[in-house]
C-alpha atoms as a PDB file:
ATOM      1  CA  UNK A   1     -13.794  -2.615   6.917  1.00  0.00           C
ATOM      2  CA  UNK A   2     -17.006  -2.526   4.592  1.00  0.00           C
ATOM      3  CA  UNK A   3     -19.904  -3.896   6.141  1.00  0.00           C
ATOM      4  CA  UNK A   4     -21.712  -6.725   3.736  1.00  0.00           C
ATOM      5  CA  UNK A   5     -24.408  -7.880   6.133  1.00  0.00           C
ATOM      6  CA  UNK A   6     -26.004  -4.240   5.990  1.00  0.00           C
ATOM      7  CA  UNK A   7     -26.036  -4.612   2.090  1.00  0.00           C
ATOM      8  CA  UNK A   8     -28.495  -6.759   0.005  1.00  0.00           C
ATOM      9  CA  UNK A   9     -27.091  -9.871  -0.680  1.00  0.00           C
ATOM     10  CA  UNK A  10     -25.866  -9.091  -4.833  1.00  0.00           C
ATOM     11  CA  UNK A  11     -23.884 -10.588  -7.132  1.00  0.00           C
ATOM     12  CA  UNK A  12     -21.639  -8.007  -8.152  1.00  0.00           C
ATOM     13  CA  UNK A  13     -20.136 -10.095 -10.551  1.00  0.00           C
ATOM     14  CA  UNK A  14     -22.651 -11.422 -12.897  1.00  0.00           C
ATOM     15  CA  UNK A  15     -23.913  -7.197 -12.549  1.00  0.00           C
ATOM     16  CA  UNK A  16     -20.947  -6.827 -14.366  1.00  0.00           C
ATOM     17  CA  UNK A  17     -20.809  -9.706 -16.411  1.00  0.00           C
ATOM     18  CA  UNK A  18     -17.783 -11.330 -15.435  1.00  0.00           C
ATOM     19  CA  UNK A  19     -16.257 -14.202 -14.027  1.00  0.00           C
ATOM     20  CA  UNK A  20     -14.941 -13.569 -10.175  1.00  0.00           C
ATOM     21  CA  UNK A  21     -11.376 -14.592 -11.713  1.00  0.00           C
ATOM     22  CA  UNK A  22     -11.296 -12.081 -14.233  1.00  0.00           C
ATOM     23  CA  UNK A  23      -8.540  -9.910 -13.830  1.00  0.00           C
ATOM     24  CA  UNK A  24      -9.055  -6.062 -12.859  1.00  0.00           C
ATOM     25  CA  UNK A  25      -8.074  -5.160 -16.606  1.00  0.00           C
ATOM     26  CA  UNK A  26     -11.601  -7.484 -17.865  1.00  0.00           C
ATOM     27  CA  UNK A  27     -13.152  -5.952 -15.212  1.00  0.00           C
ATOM     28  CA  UNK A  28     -13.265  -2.490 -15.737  1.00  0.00           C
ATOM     29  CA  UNK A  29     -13.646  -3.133 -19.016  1.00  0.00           C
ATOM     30  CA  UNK A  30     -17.250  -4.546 -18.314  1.00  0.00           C
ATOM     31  CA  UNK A  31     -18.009  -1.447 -15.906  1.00  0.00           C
ATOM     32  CA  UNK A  32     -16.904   1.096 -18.619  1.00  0.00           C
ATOM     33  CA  UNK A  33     -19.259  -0.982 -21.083  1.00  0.00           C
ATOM     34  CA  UNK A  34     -22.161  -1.031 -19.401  1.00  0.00           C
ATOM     35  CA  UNK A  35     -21.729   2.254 -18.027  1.00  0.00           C
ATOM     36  CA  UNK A  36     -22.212   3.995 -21.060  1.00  0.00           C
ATOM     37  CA  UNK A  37     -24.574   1.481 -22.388  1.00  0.00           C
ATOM     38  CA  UNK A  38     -27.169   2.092 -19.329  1.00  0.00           C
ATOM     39  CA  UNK A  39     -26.006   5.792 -18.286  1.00  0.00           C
ATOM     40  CA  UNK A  40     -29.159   8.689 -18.096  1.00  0.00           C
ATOM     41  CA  UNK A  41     -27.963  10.580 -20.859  1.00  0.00           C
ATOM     42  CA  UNK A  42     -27.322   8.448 -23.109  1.00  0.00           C
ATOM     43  CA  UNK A  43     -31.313   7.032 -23.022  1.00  0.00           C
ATOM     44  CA  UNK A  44     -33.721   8.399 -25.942  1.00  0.00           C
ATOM     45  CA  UNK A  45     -36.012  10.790 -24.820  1.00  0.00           C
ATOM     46  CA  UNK A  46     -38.906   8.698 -26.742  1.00  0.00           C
ATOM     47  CA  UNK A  47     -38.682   5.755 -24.809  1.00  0.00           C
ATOM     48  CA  UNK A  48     -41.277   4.563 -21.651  1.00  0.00           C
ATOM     49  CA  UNK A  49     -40.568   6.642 -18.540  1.00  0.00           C
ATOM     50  CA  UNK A  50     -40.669   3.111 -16.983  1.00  0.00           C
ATOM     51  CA  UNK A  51     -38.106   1.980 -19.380  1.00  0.00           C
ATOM     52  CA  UNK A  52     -35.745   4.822 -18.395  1.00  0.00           C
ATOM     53  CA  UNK A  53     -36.238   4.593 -14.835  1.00  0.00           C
ATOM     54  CA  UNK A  54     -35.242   0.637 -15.103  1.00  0.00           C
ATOM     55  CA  UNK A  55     -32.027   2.209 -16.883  1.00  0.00           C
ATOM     56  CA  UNK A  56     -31.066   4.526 -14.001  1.00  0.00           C
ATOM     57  CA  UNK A  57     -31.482   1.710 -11.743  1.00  0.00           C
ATOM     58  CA  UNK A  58     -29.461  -0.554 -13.776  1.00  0.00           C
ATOM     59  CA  UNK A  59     -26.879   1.781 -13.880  1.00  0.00           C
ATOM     60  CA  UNK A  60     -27.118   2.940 -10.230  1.00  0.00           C
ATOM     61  CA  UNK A  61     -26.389  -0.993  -9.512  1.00  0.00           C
ATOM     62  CA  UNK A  62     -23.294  -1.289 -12.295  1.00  0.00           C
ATOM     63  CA  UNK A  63     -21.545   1.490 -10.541  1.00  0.00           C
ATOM     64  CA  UNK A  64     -21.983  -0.150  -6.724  1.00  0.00           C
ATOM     65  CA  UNK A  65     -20.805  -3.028  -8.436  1.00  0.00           C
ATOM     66  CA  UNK A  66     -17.781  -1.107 -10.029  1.00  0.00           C
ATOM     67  CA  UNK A  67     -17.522   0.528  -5.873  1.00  0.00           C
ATOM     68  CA  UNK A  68     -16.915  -2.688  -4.629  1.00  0.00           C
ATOM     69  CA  UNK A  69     -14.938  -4.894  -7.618  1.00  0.00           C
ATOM     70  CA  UNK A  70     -12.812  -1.687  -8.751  1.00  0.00           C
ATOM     71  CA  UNK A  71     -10.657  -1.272  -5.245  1.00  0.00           C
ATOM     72  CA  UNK A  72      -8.429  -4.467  -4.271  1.00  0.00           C
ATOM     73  CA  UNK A  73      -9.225  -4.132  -0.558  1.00  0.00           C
ATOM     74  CA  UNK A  74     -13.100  -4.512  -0.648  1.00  0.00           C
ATOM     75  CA  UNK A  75     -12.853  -6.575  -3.849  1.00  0.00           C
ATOM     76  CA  UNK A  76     -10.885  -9.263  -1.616  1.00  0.00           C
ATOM     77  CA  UNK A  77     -13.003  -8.745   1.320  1.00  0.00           C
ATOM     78  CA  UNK A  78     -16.299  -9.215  -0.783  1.00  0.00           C
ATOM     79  CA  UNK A  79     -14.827 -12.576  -2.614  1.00  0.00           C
ATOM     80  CA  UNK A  80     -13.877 -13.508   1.413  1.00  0.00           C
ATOM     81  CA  UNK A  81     -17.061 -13.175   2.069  1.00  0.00           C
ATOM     82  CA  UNK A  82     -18.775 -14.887  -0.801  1.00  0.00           C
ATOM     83  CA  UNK A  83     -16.134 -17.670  -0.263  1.00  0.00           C
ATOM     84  CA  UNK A  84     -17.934 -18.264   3.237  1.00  0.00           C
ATOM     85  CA  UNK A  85     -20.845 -17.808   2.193  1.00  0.00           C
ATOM     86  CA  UNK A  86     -20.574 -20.602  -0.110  1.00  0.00           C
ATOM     87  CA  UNK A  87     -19.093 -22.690   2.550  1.00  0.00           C
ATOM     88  CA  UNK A  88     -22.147 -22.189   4.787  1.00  0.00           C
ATOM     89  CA  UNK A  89     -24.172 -23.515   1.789  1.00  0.00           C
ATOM     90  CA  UNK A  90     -22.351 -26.410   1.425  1.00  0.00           C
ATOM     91  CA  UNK A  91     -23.132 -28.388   4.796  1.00  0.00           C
ATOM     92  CA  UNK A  92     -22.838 -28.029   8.500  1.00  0.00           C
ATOM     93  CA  UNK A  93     -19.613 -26.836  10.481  1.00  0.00           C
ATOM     94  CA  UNK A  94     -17.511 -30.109  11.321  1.00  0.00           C
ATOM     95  CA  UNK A  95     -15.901 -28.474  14.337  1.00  0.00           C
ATOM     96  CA  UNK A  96     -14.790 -25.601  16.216  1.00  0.00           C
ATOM     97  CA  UNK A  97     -11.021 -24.521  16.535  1.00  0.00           C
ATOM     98  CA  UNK A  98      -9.378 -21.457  18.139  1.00  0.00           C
ATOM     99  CA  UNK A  99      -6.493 -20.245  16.060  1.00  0.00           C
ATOM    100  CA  UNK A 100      -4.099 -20.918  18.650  1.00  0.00           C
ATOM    101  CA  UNK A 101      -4.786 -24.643  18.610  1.00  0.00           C
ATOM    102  CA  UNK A 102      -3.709 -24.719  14.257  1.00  0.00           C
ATOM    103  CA  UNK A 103       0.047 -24.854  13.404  1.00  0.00           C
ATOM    104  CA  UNK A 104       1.885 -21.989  12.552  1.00  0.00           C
ATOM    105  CA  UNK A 105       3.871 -21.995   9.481  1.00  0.00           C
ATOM    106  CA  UNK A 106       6.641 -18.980   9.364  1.00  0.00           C
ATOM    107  CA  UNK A 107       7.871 -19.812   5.750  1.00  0.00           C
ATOM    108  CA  UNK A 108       4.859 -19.211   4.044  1.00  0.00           C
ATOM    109  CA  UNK A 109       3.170 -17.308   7.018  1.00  0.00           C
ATOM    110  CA  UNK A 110      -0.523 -19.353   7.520  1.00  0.00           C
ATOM    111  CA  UNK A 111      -1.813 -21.517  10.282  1.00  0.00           C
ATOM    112  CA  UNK A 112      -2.994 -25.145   9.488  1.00  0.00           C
ATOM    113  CA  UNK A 113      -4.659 -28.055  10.837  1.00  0.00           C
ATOM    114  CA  UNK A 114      -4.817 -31.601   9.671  1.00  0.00           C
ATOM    115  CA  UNK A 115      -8.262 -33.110   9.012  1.00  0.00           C
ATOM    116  CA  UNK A 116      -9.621 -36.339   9.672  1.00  0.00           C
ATOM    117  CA  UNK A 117      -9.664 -37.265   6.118  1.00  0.00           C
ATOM    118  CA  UNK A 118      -5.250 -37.007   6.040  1.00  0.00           C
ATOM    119  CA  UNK A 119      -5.948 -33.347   4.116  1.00  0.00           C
ATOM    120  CA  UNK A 120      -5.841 -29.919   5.952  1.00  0.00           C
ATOM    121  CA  UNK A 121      -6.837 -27.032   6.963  1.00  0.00           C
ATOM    122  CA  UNK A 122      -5.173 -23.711   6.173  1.00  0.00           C
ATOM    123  CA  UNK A 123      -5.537 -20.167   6.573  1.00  0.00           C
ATOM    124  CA  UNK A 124      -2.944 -16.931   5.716  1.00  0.00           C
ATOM    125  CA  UNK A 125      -2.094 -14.624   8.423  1.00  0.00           C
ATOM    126  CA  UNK A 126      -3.929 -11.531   7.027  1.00  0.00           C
ATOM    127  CA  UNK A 127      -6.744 -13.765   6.260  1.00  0.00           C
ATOM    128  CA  UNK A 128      -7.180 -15.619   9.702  1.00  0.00           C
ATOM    129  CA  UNK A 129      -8.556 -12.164  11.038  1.00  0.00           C
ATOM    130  CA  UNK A 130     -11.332 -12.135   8.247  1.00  0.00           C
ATOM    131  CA  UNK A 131     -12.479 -15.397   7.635  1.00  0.00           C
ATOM    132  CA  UNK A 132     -13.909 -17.617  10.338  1.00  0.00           C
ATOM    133  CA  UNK A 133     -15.117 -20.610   8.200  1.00  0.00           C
ATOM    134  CA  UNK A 134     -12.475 -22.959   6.433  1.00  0.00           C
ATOM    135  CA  UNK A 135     -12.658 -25.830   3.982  1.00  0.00           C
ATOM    136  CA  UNK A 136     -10.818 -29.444   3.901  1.00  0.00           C
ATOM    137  CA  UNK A 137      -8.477 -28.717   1.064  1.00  0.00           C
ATOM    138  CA  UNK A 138      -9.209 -32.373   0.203  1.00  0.00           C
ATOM    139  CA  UNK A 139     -12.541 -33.154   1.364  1.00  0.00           C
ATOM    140  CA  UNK A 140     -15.990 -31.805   2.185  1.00  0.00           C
ATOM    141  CA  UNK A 141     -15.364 -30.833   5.861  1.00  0.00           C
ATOM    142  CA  UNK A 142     -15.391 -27.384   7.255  1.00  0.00           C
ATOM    143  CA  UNK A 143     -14.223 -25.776  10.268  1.00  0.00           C
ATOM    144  CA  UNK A 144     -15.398 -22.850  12.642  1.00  0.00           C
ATOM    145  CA  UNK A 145     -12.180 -20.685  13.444  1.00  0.00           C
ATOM    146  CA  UNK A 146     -12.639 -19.044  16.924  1.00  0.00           C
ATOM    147  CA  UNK A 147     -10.543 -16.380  18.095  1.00  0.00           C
ATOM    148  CA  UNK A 148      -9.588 -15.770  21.971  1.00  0.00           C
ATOM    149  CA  UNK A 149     -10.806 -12.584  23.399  1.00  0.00           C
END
């Protein structure tokens, strides 16, 4: 598993130019774009030396960006990640819950829990070991998942 916290928080997206639900078709597309548009060798040798080494940096950033959004397993853990962090932003944790306490469903294979507001909480399986904030799916209110040790 990657470890975000020791890297500087970055959009990788808007690095690349895209939207985070382009598909991985639009994305590479934008890597391969900018790639050759910012790569070393491409650069005039007439131009600033500080203008080149801003080149070499942009390009040094389009290809972590391509590291991360290019593989489906860290592409899904960063958008986890950016998912919670956007939940943090949004206001104060409602409540804490261990994962045993939600509702297990086996047809579709996620644990819920009802919210105060009639919506609910929900959370996948393979996601419930990743995530540990969750949103209301109809209202503002989020929820600390705790897992026993």
């Amino acid at each position: 598993m990657m470890a975000f916290g020791q890297i500087p928080k970055k959009d990788w997206y808007s690095i690349l130019g895209a939207n985070p639900s382009a598909s991985m078709a639009d994305l590479k597309q934008k890597y391969q774009k900018l790639i050759l548009m910012y790569h070393p060798d491409r650069q005039s040798a007439d131009v600033p030396a500080g203008t080149v080494e801003e080149c070499i940096q942009k390009f040094i950033e389009i290809d972590q960006a391509w590291k991360i959004l290019g593989n489906e397993e860290t592409k899904k853990e960063y958008d986890l990640q950016r998912h919670e962090d956007d939940l943090r932003n949004m206001g104060p944790v409602g409540a804490q819950v261990y994962l045993e306490e939600m509702s297990w469903n086996k047809d579709d294979q996620s644990y819920s829990l009802s919210c105060r507001c009639g919506g609910k909480y929900s959370v996948s399986k393979d996601e419930a070991e990743e995530v540990t904030l969750i949103s209301c799916d109809t209202c503002s209110l989020i929820i600390e998942l705790l897992h026993c040790s």
